[in-house]
N, C-alpha and C. Protein backbone atom coordinates (compact mmCIF):
# COMPACT_ATOMS: atom_id res chain seq x y z
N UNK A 1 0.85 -1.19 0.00
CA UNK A 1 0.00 0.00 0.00
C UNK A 1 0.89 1.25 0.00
N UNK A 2 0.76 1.89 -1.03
CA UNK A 2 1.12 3.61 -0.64
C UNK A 2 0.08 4.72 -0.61
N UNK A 3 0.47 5.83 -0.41
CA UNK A 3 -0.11 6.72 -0.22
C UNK A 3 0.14 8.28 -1.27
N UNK A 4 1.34 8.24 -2.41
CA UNK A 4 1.25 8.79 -3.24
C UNK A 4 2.29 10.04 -3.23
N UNK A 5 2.86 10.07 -1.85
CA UNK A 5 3.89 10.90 -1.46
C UNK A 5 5.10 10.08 -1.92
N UNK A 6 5.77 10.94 -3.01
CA UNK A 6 7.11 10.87 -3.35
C UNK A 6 7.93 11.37 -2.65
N UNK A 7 9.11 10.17 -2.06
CA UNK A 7 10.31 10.16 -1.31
C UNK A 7 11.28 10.72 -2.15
N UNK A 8 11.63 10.18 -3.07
CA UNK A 8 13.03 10.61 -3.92
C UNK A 8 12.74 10.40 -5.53
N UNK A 9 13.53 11.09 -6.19
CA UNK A 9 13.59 10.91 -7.70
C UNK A 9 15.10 9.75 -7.52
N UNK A 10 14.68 8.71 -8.62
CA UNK A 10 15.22 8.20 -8.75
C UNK A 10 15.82 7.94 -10.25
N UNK A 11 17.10 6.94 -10.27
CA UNK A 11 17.76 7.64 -11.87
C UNK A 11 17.61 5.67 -12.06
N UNK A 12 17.18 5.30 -13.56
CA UNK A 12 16.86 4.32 -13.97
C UNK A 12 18.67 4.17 -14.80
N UNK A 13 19.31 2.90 -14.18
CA UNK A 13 20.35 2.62 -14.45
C UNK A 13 20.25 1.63 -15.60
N UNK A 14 19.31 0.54 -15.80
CA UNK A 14 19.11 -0.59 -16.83
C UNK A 14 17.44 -1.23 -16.50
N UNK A 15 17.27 -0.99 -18.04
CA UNK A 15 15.81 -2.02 -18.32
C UNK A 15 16.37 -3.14 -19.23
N UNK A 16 16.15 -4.32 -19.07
CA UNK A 16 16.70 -5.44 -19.41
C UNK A 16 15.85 -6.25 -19.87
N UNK A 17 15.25 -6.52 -20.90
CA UNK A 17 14.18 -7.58 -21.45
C UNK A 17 14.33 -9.25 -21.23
N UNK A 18 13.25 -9.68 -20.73
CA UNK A 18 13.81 -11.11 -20.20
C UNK A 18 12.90 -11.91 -21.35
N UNK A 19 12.66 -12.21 -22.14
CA UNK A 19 11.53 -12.91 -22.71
C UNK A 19 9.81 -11.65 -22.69
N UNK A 20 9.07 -11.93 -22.42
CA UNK A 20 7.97 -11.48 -22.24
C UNK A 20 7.74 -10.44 -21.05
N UNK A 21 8.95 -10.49 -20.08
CA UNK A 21 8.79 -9.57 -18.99
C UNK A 21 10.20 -8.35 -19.35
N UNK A 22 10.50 -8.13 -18.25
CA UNK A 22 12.05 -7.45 -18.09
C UNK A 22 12.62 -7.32 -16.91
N UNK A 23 13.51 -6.85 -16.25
CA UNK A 23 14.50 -6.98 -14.86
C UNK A 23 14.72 -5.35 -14.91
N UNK A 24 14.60 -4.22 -14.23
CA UNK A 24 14.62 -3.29 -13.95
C UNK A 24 15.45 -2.70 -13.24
N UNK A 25 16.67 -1.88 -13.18
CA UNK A 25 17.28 -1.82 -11.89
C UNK A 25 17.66 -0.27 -12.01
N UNK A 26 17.31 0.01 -10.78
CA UNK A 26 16.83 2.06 -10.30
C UNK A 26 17.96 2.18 -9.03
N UNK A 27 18.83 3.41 -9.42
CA UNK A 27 19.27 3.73 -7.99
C UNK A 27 18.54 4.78 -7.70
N UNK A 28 18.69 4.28 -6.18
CA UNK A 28 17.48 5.41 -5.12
C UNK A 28 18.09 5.17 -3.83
N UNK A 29 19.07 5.85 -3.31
CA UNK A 29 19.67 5.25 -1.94
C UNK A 29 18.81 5.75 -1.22
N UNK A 30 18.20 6.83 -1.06
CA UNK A 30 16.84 7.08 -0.08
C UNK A 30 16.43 6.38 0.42
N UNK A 31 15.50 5.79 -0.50
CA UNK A 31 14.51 4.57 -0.26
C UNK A 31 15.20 3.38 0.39
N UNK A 32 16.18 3.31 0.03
CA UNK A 32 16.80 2.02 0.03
C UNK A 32 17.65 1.86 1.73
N UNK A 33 17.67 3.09 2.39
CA UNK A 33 18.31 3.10 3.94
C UNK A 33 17.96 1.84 4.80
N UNK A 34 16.48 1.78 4.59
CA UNK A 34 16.35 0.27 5.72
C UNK A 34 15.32 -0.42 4.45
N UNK A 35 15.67 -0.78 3.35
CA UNK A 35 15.56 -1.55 2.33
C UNK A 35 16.08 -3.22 2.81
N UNK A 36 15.05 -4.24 2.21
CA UNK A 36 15.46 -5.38 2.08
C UNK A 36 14.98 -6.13 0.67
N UNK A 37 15.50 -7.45 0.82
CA UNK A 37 14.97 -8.38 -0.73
C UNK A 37 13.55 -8.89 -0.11
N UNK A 38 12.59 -8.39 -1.33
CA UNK A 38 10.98 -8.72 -0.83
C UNK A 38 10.57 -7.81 -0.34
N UNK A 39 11.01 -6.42 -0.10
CA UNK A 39 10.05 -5.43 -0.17
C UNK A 39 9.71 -4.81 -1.21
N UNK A 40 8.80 -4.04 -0.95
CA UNK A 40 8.07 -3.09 -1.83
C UNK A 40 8.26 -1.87 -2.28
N UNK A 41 8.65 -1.28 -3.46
CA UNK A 41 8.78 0.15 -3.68
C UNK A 41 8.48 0.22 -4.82
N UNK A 42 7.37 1.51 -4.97
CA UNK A 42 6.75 1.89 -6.24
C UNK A 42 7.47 3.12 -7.62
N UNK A 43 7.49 2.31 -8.16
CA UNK A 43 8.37 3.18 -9.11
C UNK A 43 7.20 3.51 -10.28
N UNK A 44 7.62 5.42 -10.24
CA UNK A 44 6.65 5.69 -11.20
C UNK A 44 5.09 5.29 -10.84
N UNK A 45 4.63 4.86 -9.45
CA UNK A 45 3.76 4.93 -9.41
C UNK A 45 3.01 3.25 -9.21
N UNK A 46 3.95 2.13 -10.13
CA UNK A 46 3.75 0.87 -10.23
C UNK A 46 4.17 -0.41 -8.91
N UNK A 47 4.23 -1.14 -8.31
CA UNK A 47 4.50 -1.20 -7.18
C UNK A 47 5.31 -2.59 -8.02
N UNK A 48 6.55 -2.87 -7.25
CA UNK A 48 7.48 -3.74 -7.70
C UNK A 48 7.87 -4.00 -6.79
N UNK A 49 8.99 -5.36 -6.49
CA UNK A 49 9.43 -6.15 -5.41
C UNK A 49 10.84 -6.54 -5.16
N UNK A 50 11.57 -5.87 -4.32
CA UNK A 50 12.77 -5.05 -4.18
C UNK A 50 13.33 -7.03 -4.63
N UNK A 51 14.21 -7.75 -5.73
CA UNK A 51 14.95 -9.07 -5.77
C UNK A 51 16.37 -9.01 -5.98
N UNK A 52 16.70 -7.80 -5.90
CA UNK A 52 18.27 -7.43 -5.53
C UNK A 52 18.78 -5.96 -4.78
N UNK A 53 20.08 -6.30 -4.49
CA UNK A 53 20.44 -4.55 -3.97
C UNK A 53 21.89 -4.35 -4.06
N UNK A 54 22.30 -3.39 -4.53
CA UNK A 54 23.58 -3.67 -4.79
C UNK A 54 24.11 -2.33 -4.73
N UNK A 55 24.95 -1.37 -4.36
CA UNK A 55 25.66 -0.21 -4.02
C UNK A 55 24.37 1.04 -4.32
N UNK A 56 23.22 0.94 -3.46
CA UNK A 56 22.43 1.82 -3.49
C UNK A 56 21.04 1.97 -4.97
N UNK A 57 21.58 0.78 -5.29
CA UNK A 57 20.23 0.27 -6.61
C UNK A 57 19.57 -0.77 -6.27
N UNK A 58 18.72 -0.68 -6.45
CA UNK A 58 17.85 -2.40 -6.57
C UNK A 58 17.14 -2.63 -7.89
N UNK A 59 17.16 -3.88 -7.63
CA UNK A 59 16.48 -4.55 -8.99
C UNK A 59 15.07 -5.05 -8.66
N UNK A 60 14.21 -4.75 -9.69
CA UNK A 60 13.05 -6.11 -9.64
C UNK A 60 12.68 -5.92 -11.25
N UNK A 61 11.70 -7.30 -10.87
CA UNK A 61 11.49 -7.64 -11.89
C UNK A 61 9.89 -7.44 -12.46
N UNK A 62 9.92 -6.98 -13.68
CA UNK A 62 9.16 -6.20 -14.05
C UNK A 62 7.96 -7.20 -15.06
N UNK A 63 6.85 -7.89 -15.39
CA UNK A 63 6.04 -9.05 -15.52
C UNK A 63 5.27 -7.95 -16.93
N UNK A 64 4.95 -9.22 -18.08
CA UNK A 64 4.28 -8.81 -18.67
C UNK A 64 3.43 -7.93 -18.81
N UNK A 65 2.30 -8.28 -17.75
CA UNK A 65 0.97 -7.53 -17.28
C UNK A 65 1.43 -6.18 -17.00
N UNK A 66 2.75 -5.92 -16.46
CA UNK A 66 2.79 -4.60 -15.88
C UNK A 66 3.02 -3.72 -17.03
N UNK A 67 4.51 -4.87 -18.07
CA UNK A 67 4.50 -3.46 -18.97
C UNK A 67 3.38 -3.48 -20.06
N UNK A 68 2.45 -4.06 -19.63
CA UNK A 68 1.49 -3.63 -20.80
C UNK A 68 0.27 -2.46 -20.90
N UNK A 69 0.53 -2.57 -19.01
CA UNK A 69 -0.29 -1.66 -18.54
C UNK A 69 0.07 -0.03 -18.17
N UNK A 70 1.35 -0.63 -18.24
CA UNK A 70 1.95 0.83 -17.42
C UNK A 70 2.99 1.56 -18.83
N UNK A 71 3.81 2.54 -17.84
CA UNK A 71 4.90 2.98 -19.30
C UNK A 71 6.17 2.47 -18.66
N UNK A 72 6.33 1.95 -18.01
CA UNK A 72 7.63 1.24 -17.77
C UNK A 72 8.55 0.48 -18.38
N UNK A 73 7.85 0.24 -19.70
CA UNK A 73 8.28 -0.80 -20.73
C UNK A 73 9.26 0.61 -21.31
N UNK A 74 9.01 2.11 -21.39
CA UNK A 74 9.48 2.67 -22.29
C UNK A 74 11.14 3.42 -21.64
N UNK A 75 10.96 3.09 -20.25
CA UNK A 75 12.24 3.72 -19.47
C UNK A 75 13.36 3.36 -19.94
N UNK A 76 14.30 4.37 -20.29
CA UNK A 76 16.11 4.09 -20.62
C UNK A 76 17.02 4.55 -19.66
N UNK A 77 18.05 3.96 -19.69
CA UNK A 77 19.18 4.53 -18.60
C UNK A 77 19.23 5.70 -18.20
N UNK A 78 19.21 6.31 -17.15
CA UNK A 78 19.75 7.73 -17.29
C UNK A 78 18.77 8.44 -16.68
N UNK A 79 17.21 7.86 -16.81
CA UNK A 79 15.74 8.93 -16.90
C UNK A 79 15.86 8.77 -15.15
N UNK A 80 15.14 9.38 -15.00
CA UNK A 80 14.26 10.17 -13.13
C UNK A 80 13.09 9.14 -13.03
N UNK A 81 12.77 8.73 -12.00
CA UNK A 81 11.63 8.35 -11.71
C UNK A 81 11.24 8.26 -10.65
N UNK A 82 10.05 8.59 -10.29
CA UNK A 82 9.23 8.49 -8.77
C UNK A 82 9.28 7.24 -7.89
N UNK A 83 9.82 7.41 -6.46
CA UNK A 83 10.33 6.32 -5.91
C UNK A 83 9.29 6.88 -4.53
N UNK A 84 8.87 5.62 -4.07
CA UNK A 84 7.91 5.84 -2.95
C UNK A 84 7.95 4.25 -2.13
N UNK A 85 8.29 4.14 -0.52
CA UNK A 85 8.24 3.04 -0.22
C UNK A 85 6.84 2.66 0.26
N UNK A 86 7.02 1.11 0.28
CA UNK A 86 5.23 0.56 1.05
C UNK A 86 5.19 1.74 2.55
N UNK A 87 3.93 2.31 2.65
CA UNK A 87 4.00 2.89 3.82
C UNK A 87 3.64 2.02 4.91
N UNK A 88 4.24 2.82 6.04
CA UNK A 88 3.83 2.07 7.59
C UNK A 88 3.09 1.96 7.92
N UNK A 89 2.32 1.43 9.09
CA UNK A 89 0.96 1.07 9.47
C UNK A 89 0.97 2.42 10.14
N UNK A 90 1.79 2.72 11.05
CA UNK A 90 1.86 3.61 11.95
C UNK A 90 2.45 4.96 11.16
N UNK A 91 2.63 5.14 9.98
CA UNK A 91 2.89 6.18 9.31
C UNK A 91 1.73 7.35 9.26
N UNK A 92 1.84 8.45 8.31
CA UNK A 92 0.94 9.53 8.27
C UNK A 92 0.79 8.75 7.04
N UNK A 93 -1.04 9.21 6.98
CA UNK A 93 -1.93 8.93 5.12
C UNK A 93 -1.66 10.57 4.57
N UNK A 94 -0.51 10.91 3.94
CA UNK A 94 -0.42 12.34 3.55
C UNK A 94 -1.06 12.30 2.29
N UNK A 95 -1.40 11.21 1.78
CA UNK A 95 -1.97 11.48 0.30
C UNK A 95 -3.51 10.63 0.31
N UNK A 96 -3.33 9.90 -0.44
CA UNK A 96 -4.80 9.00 -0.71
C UNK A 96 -4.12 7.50 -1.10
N UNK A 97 -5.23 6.64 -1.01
CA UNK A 97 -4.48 4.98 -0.57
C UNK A 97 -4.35 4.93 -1.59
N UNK A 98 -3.29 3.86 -2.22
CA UNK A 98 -2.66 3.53 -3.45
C UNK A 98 -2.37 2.25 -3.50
N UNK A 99 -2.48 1.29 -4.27
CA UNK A 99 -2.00 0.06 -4.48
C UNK A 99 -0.89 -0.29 -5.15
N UNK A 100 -0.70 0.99 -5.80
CA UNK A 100 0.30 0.49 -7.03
C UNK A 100 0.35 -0.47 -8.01
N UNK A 101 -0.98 -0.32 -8.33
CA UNK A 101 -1.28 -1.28 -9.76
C UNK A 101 -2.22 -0.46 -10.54
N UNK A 102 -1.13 -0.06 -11.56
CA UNK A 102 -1.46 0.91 -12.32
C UNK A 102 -2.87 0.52 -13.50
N UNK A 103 -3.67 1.33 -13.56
CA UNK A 103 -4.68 1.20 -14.64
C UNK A 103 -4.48 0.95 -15.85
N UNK A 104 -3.85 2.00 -16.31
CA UNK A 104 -2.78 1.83 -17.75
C UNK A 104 -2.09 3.37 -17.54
N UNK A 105 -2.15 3.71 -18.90
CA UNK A 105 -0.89 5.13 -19.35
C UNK A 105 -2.21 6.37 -20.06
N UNK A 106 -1.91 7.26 -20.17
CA UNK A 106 -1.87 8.66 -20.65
C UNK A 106 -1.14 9.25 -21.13
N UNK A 107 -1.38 10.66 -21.11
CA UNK A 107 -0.80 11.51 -22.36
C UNK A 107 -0.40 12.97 -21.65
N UNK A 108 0.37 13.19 -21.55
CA UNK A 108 0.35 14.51 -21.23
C UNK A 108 -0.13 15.57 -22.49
N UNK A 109 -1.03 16.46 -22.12
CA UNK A 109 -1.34 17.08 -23.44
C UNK A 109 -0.69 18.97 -23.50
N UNK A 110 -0.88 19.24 -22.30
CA UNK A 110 -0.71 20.48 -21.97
C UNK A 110 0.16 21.15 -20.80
N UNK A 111 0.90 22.24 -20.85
CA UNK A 111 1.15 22.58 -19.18
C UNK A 111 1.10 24.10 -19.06
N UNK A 112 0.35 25.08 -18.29
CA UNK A 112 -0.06 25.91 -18.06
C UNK A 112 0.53 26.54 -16.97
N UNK A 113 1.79 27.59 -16.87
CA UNK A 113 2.73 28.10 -16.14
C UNK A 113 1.27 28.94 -15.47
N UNK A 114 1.64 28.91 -13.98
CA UNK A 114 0.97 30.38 -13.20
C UNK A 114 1.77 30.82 -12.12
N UNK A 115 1.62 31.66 -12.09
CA UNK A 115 2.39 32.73 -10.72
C UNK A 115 3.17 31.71 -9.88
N UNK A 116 2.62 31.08 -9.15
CA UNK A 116 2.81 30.32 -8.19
C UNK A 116 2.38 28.71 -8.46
N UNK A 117 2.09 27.95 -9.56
CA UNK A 117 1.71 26.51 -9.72
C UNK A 117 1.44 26.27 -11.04
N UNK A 118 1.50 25.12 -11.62
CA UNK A 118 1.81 24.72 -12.82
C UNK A 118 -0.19 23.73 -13.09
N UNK A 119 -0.63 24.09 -14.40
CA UNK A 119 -1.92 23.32 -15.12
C UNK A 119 -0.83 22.20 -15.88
N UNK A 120 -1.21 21.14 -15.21
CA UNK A 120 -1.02 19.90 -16.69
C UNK A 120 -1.93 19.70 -17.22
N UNK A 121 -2.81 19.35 -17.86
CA UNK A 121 -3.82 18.46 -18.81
C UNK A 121 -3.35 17.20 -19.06
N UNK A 122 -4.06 16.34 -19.11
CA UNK A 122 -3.90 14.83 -18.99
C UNK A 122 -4.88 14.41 -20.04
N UNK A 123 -4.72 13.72 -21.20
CA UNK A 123 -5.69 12.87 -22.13
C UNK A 123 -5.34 11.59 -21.55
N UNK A 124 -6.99 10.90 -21.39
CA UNK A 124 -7.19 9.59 -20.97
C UNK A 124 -8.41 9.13 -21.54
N UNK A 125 -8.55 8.28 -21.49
CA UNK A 125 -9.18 7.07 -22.19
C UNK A 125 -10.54 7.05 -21.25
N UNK A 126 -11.91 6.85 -22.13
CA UNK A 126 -12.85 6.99 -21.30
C UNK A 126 -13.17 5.79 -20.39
N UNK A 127 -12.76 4.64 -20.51
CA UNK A 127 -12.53 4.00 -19.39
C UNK A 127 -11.82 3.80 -17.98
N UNK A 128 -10.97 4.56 -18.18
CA UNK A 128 -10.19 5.29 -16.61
C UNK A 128 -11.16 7.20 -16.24
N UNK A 129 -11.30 7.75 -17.51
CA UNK A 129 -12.22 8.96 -17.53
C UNK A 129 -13.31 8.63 -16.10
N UNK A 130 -14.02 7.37 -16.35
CA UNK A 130 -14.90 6.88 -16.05
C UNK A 130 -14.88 7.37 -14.38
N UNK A 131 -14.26 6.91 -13.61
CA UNK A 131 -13.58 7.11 -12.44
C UNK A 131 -13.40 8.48 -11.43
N UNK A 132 -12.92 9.52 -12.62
CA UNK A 132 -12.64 10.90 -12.52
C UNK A 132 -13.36 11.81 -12.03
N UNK A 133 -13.02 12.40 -10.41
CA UNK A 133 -14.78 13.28 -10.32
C UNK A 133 -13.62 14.60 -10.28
N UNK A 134 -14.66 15.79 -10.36
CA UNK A 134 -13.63 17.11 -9.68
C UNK A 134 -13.45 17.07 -8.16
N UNK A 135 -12.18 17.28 -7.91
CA UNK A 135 -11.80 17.57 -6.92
C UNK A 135 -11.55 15.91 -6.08
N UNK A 136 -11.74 15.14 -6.80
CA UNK A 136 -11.21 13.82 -6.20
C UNK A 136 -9.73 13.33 -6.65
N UNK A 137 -9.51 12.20 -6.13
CA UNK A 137 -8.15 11.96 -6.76
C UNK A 137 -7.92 10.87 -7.17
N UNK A 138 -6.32 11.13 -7.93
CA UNK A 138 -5.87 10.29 -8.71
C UNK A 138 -4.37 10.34 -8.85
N UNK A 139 -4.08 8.92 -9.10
CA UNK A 139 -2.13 8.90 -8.75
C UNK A 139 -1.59 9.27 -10.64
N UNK A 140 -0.58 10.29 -10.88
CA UNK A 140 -0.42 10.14 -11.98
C UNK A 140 1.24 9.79 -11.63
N UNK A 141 1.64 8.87 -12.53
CA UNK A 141 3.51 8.22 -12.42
C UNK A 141 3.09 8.19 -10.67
N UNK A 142 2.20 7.79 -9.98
CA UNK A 142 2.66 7.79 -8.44
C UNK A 142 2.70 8.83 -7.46
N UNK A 143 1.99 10.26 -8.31
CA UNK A 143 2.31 10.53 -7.21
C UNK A 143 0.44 11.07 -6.86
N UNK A 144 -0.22 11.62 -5.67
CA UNK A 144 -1.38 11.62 -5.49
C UNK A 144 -1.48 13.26 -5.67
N UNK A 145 -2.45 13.23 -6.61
CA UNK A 145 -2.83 14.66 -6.55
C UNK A 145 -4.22 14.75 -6.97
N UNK A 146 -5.11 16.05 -6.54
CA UNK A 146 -6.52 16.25 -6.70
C UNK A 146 -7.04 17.14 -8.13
N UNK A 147 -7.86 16.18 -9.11
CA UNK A 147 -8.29 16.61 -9.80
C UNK A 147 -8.94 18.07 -9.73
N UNK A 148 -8.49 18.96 -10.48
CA UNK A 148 -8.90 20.39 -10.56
C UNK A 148 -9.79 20.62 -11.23
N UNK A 149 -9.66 20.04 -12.92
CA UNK A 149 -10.54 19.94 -13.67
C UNK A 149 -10.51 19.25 -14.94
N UNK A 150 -11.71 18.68 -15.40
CA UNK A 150 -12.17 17.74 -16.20
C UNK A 150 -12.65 17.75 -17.50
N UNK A 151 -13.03 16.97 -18.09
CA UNK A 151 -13.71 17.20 -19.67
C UNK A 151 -14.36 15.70 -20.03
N UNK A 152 -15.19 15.33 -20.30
CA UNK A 152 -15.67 14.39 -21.52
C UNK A 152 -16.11 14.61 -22.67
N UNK A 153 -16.53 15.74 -23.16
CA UNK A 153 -16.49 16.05 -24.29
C UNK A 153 -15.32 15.67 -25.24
N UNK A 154 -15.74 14.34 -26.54
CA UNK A 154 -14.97 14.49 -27.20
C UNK A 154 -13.77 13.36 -26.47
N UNK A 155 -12.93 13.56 -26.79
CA UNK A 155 -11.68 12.85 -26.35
C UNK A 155 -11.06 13.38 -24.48
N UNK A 156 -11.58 12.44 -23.86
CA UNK A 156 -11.86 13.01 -22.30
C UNK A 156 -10.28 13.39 -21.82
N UNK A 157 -10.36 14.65 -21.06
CA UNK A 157 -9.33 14.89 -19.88
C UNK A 157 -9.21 15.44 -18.97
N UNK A 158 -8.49 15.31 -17.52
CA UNK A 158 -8.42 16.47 -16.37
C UNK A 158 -7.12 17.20 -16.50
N UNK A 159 -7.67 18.09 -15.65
CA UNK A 159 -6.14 18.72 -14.92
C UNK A 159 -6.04 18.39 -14.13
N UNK A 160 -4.84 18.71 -13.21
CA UNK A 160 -3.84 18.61 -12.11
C UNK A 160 -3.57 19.95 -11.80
N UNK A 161 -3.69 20.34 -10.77
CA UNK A 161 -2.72 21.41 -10.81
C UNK A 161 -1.18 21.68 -9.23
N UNK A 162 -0.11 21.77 -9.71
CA UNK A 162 1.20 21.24 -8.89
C UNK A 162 1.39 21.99 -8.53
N UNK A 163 1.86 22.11 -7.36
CA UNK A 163 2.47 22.90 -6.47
C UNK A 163 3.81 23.19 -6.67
N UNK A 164 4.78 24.35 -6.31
CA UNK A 164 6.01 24.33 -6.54
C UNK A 164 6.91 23.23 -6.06
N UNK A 165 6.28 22.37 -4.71
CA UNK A 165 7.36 21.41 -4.40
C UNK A 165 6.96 19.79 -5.00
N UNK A 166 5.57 20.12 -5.48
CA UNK A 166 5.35 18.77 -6.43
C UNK A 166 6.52 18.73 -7.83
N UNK A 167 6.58 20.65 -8.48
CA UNK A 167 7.37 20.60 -9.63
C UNK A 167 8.79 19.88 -8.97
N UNK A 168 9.22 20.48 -8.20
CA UNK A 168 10.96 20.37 -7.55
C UNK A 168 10.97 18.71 -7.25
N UNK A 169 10.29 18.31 -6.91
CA UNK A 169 10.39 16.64 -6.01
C UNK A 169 9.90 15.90 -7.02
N UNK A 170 9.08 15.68 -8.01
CA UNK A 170 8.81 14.85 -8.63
C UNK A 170 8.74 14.33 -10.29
N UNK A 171 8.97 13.86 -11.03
CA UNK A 171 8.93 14.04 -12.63
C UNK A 171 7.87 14.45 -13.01
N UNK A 172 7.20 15.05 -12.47
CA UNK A 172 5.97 15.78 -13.51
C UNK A 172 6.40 17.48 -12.98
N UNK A 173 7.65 17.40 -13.03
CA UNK A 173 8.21 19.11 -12.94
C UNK A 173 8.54 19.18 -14.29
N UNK A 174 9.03 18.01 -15.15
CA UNK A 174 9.67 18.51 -16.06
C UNK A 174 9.40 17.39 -17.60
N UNK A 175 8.19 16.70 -17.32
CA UNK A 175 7.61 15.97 -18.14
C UNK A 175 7.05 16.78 -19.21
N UNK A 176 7.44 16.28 -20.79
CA UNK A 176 6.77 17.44 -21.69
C UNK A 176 5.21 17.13 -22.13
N UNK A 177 4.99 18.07 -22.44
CA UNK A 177 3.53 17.49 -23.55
C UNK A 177 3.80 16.25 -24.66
N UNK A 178 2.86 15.26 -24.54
CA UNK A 178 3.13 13.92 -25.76
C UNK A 178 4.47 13.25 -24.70
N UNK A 179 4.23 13.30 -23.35
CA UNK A 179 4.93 12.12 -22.68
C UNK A 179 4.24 11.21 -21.96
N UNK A 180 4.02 10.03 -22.06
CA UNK A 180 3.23 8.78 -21.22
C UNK A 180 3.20 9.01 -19.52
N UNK A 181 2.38 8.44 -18.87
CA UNK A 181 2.46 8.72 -17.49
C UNK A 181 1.42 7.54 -17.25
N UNK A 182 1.84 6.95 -15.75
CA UNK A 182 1.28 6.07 -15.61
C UNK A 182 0.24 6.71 -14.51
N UNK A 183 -1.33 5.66 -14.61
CA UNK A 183 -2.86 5.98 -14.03
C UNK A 183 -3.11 5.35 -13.04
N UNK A 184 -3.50 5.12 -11.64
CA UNK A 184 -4.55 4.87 -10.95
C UNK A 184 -5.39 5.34 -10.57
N UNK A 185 -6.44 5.21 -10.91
CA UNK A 185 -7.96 5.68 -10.50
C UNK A 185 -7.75 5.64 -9.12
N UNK A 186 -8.83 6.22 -8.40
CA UNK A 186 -9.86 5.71 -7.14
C UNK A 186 -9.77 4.64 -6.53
N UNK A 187 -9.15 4.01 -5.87
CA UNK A 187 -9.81 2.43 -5.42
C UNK A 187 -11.19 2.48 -4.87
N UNK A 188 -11.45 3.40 -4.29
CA UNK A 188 -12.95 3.25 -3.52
C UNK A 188 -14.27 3.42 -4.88
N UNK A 189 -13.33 4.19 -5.55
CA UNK A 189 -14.37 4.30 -6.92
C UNK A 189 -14.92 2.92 -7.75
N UNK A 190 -13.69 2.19 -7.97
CA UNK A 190 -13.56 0.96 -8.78
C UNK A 190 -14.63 0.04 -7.49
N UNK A 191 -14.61 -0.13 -6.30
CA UNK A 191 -15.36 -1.09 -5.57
C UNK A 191 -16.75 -0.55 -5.87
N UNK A 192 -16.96 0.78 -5.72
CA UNK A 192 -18.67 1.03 -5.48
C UNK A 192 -18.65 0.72 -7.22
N UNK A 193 -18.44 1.23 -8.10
CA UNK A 193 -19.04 0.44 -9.51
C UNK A 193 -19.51 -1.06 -9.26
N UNK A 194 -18.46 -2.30 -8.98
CA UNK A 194 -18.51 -3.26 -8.64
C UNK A 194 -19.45 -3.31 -7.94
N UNK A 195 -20.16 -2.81 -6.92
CA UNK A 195 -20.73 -3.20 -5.79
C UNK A 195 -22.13 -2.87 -6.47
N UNK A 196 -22.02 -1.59 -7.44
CA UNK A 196 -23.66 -1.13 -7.66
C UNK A 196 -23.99 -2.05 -9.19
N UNK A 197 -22.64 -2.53 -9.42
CA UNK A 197 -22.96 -3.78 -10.86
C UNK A 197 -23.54 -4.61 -10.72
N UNK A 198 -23.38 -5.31 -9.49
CA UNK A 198 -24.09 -6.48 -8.73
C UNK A 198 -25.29 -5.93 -8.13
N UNK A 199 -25.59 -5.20 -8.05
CA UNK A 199 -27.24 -4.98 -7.08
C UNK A 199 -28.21 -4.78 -8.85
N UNK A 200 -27.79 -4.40 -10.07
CA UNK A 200 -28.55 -3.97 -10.86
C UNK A 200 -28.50 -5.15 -11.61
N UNK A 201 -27.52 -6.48 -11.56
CA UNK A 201 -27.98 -7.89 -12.07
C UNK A 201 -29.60 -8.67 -11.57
C-alpha cells in the first residue's frame, strides 16, 4: 500500500528484457536506507518487489501484465523516476491509498505556467475517464494529486494542478507534452461500480 507521497527521484540505471517480462534496476539510496529483498517500492507509481540490492540500486522484476499496462516498458538509462516506499501502518496517510497497480498510461497534453503553480492536462481514455470526479483523486507516475478539472467532451481529460514542491520533487516538474504517465484511479471508486454492478444484475 502507498499513499502517493514521493520520497526521492530516482535515476533508472538498466531495463533489461527477459523474454515477455524485463528486470529493472533504479538507484534510489533514499529509499533504500532500511531496504530489504521482498520489499516493496513503487516506481513511477507501479509497485514492484525489491529481488536485488547492490551499491544503493535495486532490482526487480518487471512481468508482462505490468509493462502492458503501465509505461515502464518505455524507461532508458539515465531517466528520473518516482520512488515511494510501502508505507507504515503507523505512518501519516499524507496522500490517498494507493496500491500500485497501475490502470494503464496517458498523455500529457498540456502545461499551463501560473504565478505560483503549474496546469497539466492529462488525455485519458474513457474507461479510466470513467472514475474521474472534480476535486477527487488520482495517482499520476505515483504521485497523489486532486483533480482540478475535467472534460468528456470528445476525447476526455483532467487537470492537475502542482504545487512548486510537487514541480521540484517529482517528474511531472519537467515531463513534456506527448509524454506517457502512468494511471490509478480511485480504489474506492472501482469497488462502489462493482458493488452497484451487482445490485442492478
Amino acid at each position: 500500500m502507498f499513499t502517493g507521497i514521493v520520497e526521492e527521484l530516482g535515476e533508472v540505471v538498466a531495463l533489461d528484457p527477459t523474454g515477455d517480462s524485463a528486470r529493472l534496476t533504479v538507484r534510489g539510496p533514499g529509499v533504500l536506507a532500511d531496504a530489504s529483498r521482498g520489499d516493496s517500492i513503487a516506481v513511477n507509481g507501479v509497485c514492484l518487489t525489491v529481488t536485488d540490492l547492490t551499491g544503493g540500486a535495486f532490482t526487480a522484476d518487471v512481468i508482462g501484465e505490468t509493462l502492458k499496462h503501465s509505461a515502464l516498458g518505455s524507461l532508458a538509462p539515465g531517466q528520473a523516476v518516482n520512488l515511494e516506499r510501502a508505507v507504515r501502518a503507523d505512518g501519516r496517510l499524507g496522500g490517498h491509498i494507493m496500491q500500485g497497480h497501475v490502470d494503464g498510461t496517458a498523455t500529457i497534453v498540456s502545461r499551463q505556467p501560473g504565478a505560483d503553480w503549474e496546469v497539466v492536462r492529462i488525455s485519458v481514455s474513457p474507461d479510466l475517464a470513467r472514475y474521474m470526479v472534480y476535486k477527487g483523486s488520482v495517482a499520476v507516475d505515483g504521485i497523489s494529486l486532486t483533480v482540478s478539472g475535467l472534460s468528456d467532451a470528445g476525447e476526455p481529460w483532467f487537470e492537475v494542478s502542482l504545487i512548486p514542491e510537487t514541480l521540484q520533487r517529482t517528474t511531472l516538474g519537467f515531463k513534456p507534452p506527448g509524454a506517457a504517465v502512468n494511471i490509478e484511479v480511485d480504489l474506492i471508486a472501482k469497488y462502489v461500480e462493482r458493488l452497484l454492478a451487482g445490485r442492478l444484475q
